[in-house]
PDB file of N, CA and C in Angstrom:
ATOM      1  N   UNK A   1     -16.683  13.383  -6.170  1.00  0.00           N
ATOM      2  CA  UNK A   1     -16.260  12.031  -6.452  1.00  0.00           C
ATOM      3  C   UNK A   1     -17.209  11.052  -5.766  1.00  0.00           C
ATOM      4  N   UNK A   2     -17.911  10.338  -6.784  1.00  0.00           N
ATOM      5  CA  UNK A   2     -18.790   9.181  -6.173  1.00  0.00           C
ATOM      6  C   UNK A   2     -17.733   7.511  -5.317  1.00  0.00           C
ATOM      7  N   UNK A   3     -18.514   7.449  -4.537  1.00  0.00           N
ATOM      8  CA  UNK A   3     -17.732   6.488  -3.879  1.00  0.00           C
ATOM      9  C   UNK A   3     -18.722   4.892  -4.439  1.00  0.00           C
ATOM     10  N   UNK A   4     -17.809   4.025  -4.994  1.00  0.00           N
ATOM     11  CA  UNK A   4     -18.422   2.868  -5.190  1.00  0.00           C
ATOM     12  C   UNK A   4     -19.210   1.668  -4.548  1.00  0.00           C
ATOM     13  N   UNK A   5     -20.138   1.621  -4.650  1.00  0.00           N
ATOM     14  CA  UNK A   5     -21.026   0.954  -3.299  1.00  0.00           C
ATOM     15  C   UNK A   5     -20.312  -0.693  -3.176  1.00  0.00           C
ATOM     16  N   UNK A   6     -19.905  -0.399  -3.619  1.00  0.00           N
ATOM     17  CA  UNK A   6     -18.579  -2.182  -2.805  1.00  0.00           C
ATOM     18  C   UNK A   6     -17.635  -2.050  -2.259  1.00  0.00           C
ATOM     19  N   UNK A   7     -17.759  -0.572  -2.261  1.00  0.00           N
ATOM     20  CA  UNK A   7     -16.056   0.033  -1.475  1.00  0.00           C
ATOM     21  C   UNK A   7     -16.300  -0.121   0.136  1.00  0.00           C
ATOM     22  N   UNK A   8     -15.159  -1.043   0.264  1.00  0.00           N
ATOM     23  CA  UNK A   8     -15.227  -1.431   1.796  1.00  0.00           C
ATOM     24  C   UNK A   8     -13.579  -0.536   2.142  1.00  0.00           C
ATOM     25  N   UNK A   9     -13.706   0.243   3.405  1.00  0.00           N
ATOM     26  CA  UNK A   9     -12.710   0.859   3.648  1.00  0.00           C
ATOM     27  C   UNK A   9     -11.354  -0.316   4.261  1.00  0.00           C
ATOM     28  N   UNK A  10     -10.002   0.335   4.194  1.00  0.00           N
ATOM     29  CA  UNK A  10      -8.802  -0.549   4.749  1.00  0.00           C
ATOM     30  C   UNK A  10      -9.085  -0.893   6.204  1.00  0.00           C
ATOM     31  N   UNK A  11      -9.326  -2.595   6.092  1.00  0.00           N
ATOM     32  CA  UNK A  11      -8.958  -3.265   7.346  1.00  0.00           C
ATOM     33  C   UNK A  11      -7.225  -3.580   7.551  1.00  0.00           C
ATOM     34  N   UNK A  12      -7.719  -3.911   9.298  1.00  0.00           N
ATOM     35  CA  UNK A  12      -6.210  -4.691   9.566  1.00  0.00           C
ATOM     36  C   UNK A  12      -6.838  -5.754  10.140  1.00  0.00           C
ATOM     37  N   UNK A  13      -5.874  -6.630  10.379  1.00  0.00           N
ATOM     38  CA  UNK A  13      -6.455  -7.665  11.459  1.00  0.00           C
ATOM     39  C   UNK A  13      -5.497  -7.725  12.818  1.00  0.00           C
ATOM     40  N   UNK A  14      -6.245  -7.786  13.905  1.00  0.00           N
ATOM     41  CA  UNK A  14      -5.719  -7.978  15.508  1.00  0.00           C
ATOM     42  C   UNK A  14      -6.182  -8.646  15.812  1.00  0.00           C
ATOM     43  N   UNK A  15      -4.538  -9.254  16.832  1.00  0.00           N
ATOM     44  CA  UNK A  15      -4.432 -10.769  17.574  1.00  0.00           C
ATOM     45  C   UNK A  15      -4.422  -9.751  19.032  1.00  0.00           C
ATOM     46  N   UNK A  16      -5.445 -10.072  20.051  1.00  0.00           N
ATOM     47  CA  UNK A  16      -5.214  -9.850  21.188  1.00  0.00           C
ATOM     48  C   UNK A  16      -5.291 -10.965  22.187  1.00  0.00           C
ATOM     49  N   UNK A  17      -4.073 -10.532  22.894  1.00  0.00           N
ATOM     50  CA  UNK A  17      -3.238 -11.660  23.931  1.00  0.00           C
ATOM     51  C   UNK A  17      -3.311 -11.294  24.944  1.00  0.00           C
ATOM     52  N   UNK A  18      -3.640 -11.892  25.968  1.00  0.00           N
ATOM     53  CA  UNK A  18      -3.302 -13.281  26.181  1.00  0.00           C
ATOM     54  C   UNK A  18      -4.771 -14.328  25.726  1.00  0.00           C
ATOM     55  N   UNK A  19      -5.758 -13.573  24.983  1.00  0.00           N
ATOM     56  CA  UNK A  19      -6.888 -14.689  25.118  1.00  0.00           C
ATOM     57  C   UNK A  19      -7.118 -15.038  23.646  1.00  0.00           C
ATOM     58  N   UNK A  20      -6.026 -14.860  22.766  1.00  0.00           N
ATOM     59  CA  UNK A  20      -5.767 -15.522  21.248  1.00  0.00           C
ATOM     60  C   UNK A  20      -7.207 -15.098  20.452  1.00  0.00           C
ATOM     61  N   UNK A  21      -8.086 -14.090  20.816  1.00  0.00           N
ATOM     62  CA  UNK A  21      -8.749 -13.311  19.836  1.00  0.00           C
ATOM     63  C   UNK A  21      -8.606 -12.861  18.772  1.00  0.00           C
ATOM     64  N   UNK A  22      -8.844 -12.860  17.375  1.00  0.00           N
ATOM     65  CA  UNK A  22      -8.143 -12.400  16.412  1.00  0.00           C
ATOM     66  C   UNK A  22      -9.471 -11.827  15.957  1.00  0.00           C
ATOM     67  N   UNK A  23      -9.920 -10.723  15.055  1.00  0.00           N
ATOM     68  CA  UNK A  23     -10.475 -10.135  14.250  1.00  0.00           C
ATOM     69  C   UNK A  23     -10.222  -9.327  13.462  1.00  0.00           C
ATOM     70  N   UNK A  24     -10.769  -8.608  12.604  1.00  0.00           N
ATOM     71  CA  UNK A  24     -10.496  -7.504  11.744  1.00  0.00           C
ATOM     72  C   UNK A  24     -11.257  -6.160  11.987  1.00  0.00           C
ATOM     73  N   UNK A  25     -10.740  -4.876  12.054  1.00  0.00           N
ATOM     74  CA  UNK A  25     -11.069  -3.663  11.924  1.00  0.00           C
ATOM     75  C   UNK A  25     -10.707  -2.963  10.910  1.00  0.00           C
ATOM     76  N   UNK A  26     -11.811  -2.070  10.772  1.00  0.00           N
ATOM     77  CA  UNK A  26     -11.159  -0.812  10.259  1.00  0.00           C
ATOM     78  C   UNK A  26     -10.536   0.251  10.331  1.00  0.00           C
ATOM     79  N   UNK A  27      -9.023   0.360   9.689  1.00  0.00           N
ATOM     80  CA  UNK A  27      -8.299   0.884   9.877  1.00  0.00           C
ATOM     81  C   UNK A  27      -7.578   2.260  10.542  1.00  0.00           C
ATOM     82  N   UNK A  28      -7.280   2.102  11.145  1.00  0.00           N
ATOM     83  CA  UNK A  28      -7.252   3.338  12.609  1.00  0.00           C
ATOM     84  C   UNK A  28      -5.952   3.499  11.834  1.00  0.00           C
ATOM     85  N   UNK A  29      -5.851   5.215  12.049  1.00  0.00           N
ATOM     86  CA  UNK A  29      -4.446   5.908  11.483  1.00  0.00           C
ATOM     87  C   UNK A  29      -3.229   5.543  12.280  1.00  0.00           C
ATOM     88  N   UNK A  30      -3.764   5.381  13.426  1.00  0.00           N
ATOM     89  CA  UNK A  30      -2.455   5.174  14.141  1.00  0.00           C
ATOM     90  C   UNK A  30      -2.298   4.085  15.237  1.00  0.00           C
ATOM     91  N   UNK A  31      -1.146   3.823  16.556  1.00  0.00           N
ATOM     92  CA  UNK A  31      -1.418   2.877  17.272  1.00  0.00           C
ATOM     93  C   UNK A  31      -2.411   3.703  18.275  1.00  0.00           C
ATOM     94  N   UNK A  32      -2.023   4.873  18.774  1.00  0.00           N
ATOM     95  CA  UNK A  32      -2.867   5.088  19.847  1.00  0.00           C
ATOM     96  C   UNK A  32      -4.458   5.297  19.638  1.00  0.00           C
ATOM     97  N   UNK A  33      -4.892   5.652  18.249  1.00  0.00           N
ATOM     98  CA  UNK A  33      -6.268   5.600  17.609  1.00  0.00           C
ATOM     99  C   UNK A  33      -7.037   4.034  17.792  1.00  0.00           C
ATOM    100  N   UNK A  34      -5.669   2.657  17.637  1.00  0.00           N
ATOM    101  CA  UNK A  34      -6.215   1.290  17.736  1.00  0.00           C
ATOM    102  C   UNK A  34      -6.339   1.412  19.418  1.00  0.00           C
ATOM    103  N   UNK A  35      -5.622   1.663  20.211  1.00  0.00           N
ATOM    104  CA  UNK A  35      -5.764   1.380  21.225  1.00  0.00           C
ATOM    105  C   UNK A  35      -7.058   2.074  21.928  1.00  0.00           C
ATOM    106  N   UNK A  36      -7.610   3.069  21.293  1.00  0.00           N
ATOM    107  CA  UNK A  36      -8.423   3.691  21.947  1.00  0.00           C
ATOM    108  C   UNK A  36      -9.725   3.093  21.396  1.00  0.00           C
ATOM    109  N   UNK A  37      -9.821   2.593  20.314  1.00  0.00           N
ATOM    110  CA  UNK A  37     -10.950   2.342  20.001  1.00  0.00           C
ATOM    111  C   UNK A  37     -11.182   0.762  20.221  1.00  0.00           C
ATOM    112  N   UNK A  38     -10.342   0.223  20.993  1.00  0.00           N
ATOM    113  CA  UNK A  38      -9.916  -1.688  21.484  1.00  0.00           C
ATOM    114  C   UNK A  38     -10.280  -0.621  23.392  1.00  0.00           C
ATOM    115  N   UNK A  39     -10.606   0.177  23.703  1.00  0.00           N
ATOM    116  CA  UNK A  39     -11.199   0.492  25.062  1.00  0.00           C
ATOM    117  C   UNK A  39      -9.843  -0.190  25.705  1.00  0.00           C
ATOM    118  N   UNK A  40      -8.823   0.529  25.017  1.00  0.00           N
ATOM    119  CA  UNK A  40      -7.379  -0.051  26.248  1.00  0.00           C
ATOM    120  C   UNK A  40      -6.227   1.012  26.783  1.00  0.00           C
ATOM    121  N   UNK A  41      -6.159   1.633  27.781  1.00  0.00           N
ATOM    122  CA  UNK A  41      -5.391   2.668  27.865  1.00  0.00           C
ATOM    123  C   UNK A  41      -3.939   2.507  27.801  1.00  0.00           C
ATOM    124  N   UNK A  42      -3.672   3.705  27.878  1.00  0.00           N
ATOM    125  CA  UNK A  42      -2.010   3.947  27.459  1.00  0.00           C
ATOM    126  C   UNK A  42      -1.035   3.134  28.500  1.00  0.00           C
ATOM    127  N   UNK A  43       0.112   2.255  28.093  1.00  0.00           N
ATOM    128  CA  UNK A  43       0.821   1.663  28.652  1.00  0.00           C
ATOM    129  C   UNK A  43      -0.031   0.629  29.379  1.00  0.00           C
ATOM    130  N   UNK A  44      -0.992  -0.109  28.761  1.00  0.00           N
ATOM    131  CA  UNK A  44      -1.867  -1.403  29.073  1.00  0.00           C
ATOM    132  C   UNK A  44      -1.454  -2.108  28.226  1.00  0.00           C
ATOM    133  N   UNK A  45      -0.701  -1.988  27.163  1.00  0.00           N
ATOM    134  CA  UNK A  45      -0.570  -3.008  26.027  1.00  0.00           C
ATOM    135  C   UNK A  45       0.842  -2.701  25.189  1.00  0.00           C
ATOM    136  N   UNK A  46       0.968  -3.846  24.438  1.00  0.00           N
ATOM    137  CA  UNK A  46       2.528  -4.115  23.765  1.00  0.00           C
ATOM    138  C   UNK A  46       1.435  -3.723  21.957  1.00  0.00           C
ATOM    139  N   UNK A  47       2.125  -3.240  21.643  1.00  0.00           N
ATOM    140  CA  UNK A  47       1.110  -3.597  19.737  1.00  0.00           C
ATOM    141  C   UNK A  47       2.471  -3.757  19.132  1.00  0.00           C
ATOM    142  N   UNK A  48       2.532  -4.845  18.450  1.00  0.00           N
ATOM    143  CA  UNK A  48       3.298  -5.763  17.812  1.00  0.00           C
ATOM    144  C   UNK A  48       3.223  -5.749  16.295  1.00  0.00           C
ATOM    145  N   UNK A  49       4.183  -5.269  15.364  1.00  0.00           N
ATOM    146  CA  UNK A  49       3.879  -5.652  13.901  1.00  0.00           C
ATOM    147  C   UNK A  49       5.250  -6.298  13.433  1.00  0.00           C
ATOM    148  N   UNK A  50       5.332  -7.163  12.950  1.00  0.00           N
ATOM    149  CA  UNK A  50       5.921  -7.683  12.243  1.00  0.00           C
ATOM    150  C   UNK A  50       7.223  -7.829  13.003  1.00  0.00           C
ATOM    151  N   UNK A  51       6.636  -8.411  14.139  1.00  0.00           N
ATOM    152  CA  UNK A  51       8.073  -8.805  15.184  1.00  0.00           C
ATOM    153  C   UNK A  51       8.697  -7.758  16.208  1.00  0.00           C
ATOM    154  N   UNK A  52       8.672  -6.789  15.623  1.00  0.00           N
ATOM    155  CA  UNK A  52       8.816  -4.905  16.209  1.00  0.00           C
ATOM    156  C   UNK A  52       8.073  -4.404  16.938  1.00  0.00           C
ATOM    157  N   UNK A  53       8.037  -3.705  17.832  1.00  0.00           N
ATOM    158  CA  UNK A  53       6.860  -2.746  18.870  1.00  0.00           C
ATOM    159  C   UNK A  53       6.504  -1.977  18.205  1.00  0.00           C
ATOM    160  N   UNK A  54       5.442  -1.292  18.514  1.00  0.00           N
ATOM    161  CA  UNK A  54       5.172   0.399  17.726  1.00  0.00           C
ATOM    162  C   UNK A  54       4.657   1.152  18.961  1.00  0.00           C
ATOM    163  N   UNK A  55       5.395   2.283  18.412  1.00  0.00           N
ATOM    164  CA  UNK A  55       4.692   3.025  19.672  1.00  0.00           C
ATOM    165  C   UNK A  55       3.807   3.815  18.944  1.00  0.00           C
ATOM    166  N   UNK A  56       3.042   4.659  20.174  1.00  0.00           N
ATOM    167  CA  UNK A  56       1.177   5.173  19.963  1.00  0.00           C
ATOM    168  C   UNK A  56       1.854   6.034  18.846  1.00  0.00           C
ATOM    169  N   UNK A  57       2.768   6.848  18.130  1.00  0.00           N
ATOM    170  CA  UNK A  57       2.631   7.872  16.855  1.00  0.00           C
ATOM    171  C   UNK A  57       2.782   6.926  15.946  1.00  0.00           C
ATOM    172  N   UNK A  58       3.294   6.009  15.715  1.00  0.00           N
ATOM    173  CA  UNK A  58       3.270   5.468  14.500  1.00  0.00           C
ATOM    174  C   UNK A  58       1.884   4.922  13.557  1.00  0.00           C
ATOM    175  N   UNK A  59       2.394   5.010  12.341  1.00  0.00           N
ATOM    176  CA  UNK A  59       1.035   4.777  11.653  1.00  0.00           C
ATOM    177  C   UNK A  59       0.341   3.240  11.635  1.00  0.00           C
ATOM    178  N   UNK A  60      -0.430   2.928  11.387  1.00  0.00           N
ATOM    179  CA  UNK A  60      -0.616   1.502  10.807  1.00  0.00           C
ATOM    180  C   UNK A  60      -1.287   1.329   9.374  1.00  0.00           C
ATOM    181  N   UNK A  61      -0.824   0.672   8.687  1.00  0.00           N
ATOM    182  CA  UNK A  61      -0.751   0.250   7.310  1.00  0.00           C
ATOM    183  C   UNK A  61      -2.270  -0.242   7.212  1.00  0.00           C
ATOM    184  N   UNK A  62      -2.318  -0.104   5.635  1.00  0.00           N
ATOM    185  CA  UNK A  62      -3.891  -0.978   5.313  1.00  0.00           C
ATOM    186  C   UNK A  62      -2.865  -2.358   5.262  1.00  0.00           C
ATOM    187  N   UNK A  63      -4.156  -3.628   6.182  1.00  0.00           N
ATOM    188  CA  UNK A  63      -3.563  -4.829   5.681  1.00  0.00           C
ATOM    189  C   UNK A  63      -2.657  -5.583   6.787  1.00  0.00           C
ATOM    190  N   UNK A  64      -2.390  -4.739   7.807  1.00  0.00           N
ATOM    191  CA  UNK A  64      -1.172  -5.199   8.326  1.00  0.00           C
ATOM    192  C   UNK A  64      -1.434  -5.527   9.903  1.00  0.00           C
ATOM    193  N   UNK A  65      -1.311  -6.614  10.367  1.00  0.00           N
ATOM    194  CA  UNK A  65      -1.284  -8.128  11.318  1.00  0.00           C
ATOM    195  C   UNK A  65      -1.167  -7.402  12.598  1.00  0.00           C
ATOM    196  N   UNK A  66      -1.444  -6.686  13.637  1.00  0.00           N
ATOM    197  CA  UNK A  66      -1.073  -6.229  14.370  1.00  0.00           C
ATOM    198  C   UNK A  66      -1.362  -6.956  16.001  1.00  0.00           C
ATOM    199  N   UNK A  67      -0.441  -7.278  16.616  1.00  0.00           N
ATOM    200  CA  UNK A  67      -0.662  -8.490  17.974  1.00  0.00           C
ATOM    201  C   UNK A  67      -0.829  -6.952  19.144  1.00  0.00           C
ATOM    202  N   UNK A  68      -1.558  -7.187  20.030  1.00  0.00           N
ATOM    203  CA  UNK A  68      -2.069  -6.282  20.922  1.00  0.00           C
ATOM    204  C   UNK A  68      -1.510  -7.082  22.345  1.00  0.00           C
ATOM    205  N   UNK A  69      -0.676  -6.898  22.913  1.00  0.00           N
ATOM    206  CA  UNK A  69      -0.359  -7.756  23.779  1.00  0.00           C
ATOM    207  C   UNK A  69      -0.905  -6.976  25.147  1.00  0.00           C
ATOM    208  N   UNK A  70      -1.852  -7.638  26.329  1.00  0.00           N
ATOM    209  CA  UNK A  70      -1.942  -6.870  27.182  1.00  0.00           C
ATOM    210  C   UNK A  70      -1.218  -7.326  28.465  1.00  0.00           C
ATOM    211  N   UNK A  71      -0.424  -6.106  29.213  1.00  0.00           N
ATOM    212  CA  UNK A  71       0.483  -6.226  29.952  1.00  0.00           C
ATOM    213  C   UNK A  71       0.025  -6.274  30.998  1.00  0.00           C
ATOM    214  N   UNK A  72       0.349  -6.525  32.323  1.00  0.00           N
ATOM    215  CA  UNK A  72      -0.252  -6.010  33.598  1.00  0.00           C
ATOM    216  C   UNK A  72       1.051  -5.712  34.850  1.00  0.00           C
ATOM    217  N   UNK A  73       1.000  -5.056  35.888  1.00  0.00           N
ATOM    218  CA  UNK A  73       2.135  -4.875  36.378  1.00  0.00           C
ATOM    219  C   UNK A  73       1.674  -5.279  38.007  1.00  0.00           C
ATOM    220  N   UNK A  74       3.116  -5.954  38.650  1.00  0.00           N
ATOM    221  CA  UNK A  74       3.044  -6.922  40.043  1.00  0.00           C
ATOM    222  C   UNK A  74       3.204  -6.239  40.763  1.00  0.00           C
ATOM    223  N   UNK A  75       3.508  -4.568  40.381  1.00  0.00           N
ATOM    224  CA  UNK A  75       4.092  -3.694  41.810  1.00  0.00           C
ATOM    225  C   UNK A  75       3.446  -3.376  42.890  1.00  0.00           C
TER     226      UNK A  75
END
């Protein structure tokens, strides 16, 4: 199967917070695949879709808005 030379693979777009960055990537299967390839380790960040948390197994959609919130802890 030939692949069409305009074929651009599924982006998403990410809002990372607190410094209101927004861009687009290409689409990582999952949350912990986005987080790894955003150079952010596990339990450093909130990922946000559509009002809801996701945690690292869940998938992420072609297309879909994802807020990266990064946390930090006072202990």
């Amino acid at each position: 199967m030939d692949i069409p030379k305009d074929y651009t693979p599924p982006h998403i777009t990410v809002l990372l917070q607190p410094e209101g960055r927004e861009f687009a990537l290409p689409r990582p299967k999952t949350v912990l695949q986005l987080l790894r390839k955003l150079e952010i380790r596990r339990g450093a960040a909130l990922v946000i879709r559509n009002g809801g948390l996701l945690t690292e197994d869940r998938q992420v959609l072609p297309g879909d808005h994802i807020t990266v919130r990064l946390v930090t802890s006072s202990g």
